[in-house]
Protein backbone atom coordinates (compact mmCIF):
# COMPACT_ATOMS: atom_id res chain seq x y z
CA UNK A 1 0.00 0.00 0.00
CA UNK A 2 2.86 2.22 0.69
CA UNK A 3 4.47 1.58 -2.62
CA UNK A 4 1.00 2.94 -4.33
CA UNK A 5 0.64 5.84 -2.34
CA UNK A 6 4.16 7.04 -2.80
CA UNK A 7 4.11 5.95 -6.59
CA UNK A 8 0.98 8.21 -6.30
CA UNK A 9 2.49 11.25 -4.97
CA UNK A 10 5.73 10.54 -7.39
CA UNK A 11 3.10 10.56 -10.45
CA UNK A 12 1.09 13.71 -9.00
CA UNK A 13 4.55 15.25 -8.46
CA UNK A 14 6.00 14.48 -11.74
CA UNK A 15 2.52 15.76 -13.85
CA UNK A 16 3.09 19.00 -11.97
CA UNK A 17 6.31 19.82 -11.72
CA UNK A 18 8.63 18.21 -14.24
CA UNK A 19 11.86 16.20 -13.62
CA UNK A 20 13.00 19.12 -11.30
CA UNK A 21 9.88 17.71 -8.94
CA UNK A 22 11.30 14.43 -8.74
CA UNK A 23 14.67 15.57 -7.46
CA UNK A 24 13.21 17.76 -5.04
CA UNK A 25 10.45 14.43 -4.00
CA UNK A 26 13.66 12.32 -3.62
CA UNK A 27 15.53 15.15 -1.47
CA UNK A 28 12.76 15.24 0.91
CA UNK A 29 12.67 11.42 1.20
CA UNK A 30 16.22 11.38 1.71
CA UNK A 31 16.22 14.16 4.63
CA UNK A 32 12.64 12.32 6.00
CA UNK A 33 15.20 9.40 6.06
CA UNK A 34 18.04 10.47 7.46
CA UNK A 35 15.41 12.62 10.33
CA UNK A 36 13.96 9.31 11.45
CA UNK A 37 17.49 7.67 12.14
CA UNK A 38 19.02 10.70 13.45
CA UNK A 39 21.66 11.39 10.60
CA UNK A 40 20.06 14.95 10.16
CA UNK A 41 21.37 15.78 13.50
CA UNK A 42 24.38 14.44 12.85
CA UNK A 43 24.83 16.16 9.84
CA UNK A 44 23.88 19.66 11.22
CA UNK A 45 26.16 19.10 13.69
CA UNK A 46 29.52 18.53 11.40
CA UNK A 47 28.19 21.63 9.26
CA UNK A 48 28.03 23.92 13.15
CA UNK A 49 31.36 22.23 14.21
CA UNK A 50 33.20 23.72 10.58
CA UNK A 51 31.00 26.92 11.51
CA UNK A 52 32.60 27.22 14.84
CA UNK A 53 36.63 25.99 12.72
CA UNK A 54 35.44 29.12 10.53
CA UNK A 55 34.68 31.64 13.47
CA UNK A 56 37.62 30.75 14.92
CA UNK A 57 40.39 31.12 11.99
CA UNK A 58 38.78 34.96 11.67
CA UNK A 59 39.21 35.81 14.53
CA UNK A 60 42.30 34.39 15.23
CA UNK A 61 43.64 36.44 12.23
CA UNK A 62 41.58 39.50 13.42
CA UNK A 63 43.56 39.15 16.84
CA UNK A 64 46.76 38.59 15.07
CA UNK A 65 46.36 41.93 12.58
CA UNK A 66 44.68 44.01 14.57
CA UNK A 67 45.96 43.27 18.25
CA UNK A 68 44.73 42.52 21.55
CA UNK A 69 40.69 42.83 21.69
CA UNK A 70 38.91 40.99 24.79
CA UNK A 71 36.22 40.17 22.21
CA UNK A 72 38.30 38.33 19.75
CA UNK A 73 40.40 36.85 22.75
CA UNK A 74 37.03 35.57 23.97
CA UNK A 75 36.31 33.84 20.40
CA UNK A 76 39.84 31.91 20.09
CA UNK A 77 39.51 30.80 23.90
CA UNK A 78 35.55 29.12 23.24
CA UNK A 79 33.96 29.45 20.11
CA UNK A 80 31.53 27.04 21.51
CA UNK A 81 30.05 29.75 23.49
CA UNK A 82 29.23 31.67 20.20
CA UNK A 83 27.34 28.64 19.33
CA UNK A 84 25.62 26.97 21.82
CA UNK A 85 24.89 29.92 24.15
C-alpha cells in the first residue's frame, strides 16, 4: 500500500512539476530518512562544528592583525560559546 501511495504522490509530483519535482520528492525522502534515524542531526552538527573551525580562523587572524581585543580573545579561547549559548 505504501508503494502505491508514494508511486501516487511521485506521479502527482511528476505531472506537476517536471523532472525538477522528482529531485526535489527524492531530497525530501532522503532528509525524511536520514530525520527518522538521526543522521540529520548528525549532519547539522559537522556543518556547526566547521561553523565554529570558521569563526575561529577569523578571529584568530583578526587578533593577530589588529591586536589585543577581549572580544576576539574571547572567540579563540571558546567558540563554543558563540554557538551553543
Amino acid at each position: 500500500m505504501l508503494y502505491i501511495i508514494c508511486g501516487i504522490i511521485l506521479f502527482l509530483i511528476f505531472a506537476r512539476f517536471g523532472s525538477e519535482g522528482i529531485g526535489c520528492f527524492f531530497f525530501l525522502v532522503i532528509s525524511f530518512l536520514l530525520w527518522r534515524i538521526g543522521g540529520l542531526s548528525i549532519i547539522i552538527r559537522i556543518i556547526l562544528k566547521i561553523w565554529g573551525w570558521i569563526l575561529a580562523r577569523i578571529a584568530y587572524y583578526y587578533y593577530k592583525f589588529f591586536g589585543d581585543d577581549a572580544s576576539t580573545g574571547f572567540i579563540l579561547n571558546k567558540p563554543d560559546n558563540i554557538l551553543f549559548g
